[in-house]
Protein backbone atom coordinates (compact mmCIF):
# COMPACT_ATOMS: atom_id res chain seq x y z
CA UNK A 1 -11.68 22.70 43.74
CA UNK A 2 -9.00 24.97 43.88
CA UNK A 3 -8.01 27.77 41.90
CA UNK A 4 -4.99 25.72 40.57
CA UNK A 5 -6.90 23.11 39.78
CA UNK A 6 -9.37 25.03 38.14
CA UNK A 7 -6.88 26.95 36.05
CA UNK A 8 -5.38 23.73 35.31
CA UNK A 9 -8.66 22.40 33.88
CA UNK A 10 -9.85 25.65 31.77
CA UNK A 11 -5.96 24.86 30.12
CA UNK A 12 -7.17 21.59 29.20
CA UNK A 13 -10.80 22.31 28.00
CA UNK A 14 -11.64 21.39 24.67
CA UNK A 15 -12.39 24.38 21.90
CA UNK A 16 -15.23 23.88 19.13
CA UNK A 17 -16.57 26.20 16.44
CA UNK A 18 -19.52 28.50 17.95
CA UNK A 19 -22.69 30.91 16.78
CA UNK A 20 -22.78 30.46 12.65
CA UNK A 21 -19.57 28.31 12.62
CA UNK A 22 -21.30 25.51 14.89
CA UNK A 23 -22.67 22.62 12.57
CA UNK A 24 -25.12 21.78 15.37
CA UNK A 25 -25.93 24.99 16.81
CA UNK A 26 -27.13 23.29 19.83
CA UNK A 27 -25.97 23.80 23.67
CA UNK A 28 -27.07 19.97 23.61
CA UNK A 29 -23.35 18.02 25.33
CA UNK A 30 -24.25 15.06 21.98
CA UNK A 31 -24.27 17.85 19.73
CA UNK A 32 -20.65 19.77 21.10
CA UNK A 33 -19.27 16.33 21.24
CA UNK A 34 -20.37 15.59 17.69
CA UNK A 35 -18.93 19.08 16.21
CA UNK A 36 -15.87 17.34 16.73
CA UNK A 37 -16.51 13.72 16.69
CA UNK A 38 -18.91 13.09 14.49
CA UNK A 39 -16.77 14.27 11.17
CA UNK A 40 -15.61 11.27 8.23
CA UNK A 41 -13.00 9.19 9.86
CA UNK A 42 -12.38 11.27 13.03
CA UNK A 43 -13.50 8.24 15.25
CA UNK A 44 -11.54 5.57 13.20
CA UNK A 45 -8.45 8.35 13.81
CA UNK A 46 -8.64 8.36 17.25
CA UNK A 47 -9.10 4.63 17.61
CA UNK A 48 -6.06 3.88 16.05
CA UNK A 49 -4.17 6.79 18.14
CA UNK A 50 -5.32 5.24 21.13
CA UNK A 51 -4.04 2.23 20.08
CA UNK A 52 -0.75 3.61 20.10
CA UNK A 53 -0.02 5.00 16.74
CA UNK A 54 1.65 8.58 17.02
CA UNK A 55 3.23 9.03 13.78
CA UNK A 56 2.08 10.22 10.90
CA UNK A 57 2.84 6.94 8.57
CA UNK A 58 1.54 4.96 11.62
CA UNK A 59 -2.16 6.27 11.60
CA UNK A 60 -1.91 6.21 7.65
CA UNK A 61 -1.17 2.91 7.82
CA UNK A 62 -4.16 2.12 10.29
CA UNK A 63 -6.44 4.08 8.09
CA UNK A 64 -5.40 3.27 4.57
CA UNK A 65 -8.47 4.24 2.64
CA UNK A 66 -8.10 7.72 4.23
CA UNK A 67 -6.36 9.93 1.82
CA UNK A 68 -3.17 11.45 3.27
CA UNK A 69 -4.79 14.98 2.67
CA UNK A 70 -7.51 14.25 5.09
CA UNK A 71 -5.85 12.85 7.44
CA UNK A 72 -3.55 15.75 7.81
CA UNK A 73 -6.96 17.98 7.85
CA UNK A 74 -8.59 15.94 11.00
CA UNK A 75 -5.19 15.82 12.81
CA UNK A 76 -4.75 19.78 12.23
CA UNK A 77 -8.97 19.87 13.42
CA UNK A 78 -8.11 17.44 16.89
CA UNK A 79 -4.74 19.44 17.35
CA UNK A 80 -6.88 23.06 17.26
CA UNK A 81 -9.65 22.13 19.57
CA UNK A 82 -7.04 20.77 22.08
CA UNK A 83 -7.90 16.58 21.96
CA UNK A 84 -4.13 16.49 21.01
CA UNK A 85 -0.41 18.08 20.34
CA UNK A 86 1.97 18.32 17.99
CA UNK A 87 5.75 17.83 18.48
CA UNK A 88 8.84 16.32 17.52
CA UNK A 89 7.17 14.34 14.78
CA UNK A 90 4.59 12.31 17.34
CA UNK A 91 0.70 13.51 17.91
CA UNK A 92 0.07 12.89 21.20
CA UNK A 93 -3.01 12.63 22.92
CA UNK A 94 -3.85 15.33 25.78
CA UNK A 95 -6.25 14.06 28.68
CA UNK A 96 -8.90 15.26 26.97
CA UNK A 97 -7.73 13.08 23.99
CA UNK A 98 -7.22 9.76 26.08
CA UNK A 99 -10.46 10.63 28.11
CA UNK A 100 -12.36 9.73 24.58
CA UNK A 101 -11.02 6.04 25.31
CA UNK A 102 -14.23 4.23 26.78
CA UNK A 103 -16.56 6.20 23.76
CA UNK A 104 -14.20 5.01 20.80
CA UNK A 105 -14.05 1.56 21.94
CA UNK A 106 -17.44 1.79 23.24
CA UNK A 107 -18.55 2.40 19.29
CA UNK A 108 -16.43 -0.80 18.87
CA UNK A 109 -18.32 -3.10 20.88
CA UNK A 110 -21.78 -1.63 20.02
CA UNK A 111 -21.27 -2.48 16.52
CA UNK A 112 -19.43 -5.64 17.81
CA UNK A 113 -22.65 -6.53 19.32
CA UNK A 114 -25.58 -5.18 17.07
CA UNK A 115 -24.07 -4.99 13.36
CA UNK A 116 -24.65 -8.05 11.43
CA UNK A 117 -21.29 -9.80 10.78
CA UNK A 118 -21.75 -10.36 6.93
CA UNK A 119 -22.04 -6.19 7.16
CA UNK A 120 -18.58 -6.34 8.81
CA UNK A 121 -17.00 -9.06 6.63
CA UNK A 122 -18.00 -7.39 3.35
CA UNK A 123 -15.27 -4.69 3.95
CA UNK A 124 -12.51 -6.80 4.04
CA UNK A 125 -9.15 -4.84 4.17
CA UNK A 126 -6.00 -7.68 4.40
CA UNK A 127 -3.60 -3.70 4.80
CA UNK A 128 -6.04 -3.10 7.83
CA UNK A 129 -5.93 -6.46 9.74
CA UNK A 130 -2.18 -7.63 9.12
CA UNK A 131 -1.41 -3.99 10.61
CA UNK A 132 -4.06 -4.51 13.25
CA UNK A 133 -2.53 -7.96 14.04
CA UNK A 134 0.90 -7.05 14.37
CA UNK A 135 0.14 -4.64 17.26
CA UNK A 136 -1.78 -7.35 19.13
CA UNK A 137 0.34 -10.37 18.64
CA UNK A 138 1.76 -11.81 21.68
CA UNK A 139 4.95 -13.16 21.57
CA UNK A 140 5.73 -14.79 24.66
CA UNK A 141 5.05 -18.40 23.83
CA UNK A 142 7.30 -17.87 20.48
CA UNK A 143 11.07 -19.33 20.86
CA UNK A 144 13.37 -16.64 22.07
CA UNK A 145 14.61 -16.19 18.68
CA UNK A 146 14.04 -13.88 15.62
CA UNK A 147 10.80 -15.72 13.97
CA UNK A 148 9.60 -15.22 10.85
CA UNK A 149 5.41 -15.64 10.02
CA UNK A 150 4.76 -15.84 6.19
CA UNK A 151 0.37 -14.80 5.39
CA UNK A 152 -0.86 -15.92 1.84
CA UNK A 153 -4.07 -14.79 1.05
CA UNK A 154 -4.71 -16.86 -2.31
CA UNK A 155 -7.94 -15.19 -3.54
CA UNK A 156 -5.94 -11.57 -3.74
CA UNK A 157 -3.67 -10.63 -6.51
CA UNK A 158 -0.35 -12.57 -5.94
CA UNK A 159 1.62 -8.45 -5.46
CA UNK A 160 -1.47 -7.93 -2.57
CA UNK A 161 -2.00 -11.19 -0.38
CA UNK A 162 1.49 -11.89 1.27
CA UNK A 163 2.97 -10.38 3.80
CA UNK A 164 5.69 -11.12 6.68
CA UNK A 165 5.56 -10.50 10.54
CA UNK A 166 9.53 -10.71 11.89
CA UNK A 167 9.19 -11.30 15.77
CA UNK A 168 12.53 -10.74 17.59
CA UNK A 169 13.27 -11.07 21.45
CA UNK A 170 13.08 -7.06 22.71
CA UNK A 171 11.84 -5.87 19.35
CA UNK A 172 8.58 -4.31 17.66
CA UNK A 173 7.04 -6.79 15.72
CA UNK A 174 7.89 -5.60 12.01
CA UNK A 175 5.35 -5.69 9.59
CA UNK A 176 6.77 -6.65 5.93
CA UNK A 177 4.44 -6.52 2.22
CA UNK A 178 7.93 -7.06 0.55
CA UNK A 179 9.60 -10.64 0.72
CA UNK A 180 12.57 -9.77 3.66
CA UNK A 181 14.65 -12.52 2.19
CA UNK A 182 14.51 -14.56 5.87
CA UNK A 183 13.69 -18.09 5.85
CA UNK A 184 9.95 -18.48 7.00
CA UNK A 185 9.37 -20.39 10.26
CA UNK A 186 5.57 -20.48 9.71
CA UNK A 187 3.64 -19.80 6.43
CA UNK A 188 0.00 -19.51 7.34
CA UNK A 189 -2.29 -19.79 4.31
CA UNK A 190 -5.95 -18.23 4.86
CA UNK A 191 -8.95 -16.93 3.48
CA UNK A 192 -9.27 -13.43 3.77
CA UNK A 193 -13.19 -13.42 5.19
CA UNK A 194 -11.95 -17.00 7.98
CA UNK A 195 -8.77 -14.76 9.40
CA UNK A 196 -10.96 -11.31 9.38
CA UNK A 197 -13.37 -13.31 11.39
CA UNK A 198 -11.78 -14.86 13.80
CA UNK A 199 -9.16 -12.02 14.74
CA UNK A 200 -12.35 -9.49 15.37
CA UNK A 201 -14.07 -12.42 17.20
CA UNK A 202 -16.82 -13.25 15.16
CA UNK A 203 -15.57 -16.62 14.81
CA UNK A 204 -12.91 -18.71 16.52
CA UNK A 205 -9.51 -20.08 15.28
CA UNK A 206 -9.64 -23.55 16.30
CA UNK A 207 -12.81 -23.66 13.77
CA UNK A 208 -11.42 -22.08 11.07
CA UNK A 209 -8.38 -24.67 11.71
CA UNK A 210 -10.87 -27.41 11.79
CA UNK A 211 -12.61 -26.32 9.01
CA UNK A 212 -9.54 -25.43 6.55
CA UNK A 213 -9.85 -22.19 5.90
CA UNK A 214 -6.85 -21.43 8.07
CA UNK A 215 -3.74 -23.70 7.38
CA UNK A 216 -0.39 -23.78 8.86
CA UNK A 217 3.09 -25.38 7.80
CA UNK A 218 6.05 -25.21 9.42
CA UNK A 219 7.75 -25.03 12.53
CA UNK A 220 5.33 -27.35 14.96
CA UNK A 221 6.16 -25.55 18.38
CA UNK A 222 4.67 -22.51 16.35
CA UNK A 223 1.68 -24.48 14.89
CA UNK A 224 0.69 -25.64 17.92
CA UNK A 225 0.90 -22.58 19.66
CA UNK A 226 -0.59 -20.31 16.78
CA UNK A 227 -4.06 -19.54 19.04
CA UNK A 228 -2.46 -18.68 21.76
CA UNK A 229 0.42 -15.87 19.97
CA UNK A 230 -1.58 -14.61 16.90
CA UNK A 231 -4.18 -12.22 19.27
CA UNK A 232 -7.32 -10.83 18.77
CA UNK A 233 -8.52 -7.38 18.53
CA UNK A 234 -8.83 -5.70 21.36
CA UNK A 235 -12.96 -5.67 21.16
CA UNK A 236 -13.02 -9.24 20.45
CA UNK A 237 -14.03 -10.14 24.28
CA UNK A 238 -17.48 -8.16 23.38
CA UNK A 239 -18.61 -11.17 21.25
CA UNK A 240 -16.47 -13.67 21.78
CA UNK A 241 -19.04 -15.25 24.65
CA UNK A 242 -21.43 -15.61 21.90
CA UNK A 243 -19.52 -17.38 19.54
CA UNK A 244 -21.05 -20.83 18.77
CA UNK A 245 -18.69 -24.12 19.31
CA UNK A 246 -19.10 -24.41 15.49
CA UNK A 247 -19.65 -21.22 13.95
């Protein structure tokens, strides 16, 4: 190593409280990870910043039973101990920020894999997943055109279950609660727990389809297509193997 290099890396090295400050007290690596880590809603932070979120209304809106409050208090806590910056409005991740990558999702797929589903379904959060599922649709099979995907969710209050995803050719896909006033290619009626379920993986589309509990009117080149555009969450590979042909 060189001295450059070394300088370069003692930049970069991650502060954390010590002595009586430490919560852990421990020279233990687990425990100086968890100082930092292992605080309310740090992890679910940095998962959605490494999903791409770097403004503050983005990460609200991927965490939004945190209270604004806290948030601000865990990005202030990552910013201070050097996992990220703060600048022209964005947090951005340093290296040692993105290096935390393979442990956040790696949380993902153990609980993927070893957390009974009915554990995951019972905190169903439609805010969470339609913001989830607008990052990870995939609009190349869609027409080169602006399209517009109605959700009703029928079993939540009529001002809480619909919401609108406006595709357009070169554009983020825009994420609506309030009626946009466009006519709706695709209105996709589902229950809450069926879409939850087979977005994370748990289950697969083409049985909810079967089954009902997913339903689509509309535009048929967009019906018939809806698997292969609406995504899945980036974990969903973990458990998707194990998914039975009629779950």
């Amino acid at each position: 190593m060189t001295l450059a290099t070394g300088a370069a890396l003692a930049a970069d090295q991650v502060q954390l409280p010590s002595g009586e400050a430490s919560l852990y007290g421990q020279f233990c690596p687990i425990a100086m990870a968890a100082e930092l880590l292992a605080t309310r809603w740090t992890m679910v932070v940095l998962g959605e910043m490494l999903s791409g979120s770097t403004r503050f209304n983005e990460i609200r809106r991927g965490v939004p039973r945190m209270s604004s409050a806290l948030l601000s208090k865990r990005l202030r806590d990552l910013e201070r101990a050097g996992v990220l910056t703060h600048r022209d409005g964005e947090y951005i991740l340093t290296p040692s920020g993105r290096d935390l990558a393979p442990v956040v999702h790696g949380f993902g797929r153990w609980a993927l894999k070893w957390v009974d589903a009915d554990c995951t379904l019972a905190n169903l959060d439609v805010r969470l997943l339609m913001w989830n599922m607008r990052r990870n649709l995939r609009p190349d099979p869609m027409p080169a055109k602006r399209v517009v995907v109605a959700f009703h969710y029928p079993e939540l209050p009529a001002d809480q279950g619909r919401y609108w995803l406006i595709i357009a050719p070169g554009q983020p896909v825009d994420l609506c609660s309030i009626d946009p006033g466009h006519e709706i290619d695709l209105l996709v009626t589902a229950d809450l727990r069926a879409m939850t379920s087979a977005w994370m993986g748990l289950s697969d589309f083409e049985v909810e389809l079967r089954a009902n509990r997913i339903e689509l009117s509309g535009d048929t080149r967009l019906s018939d297509t809806f698997t292969r555009w609406i995504g899945r969450s980036g974990l969903a590979g973990s458990v998707l193997d194990g998914v039975p042909a009629d779950a």
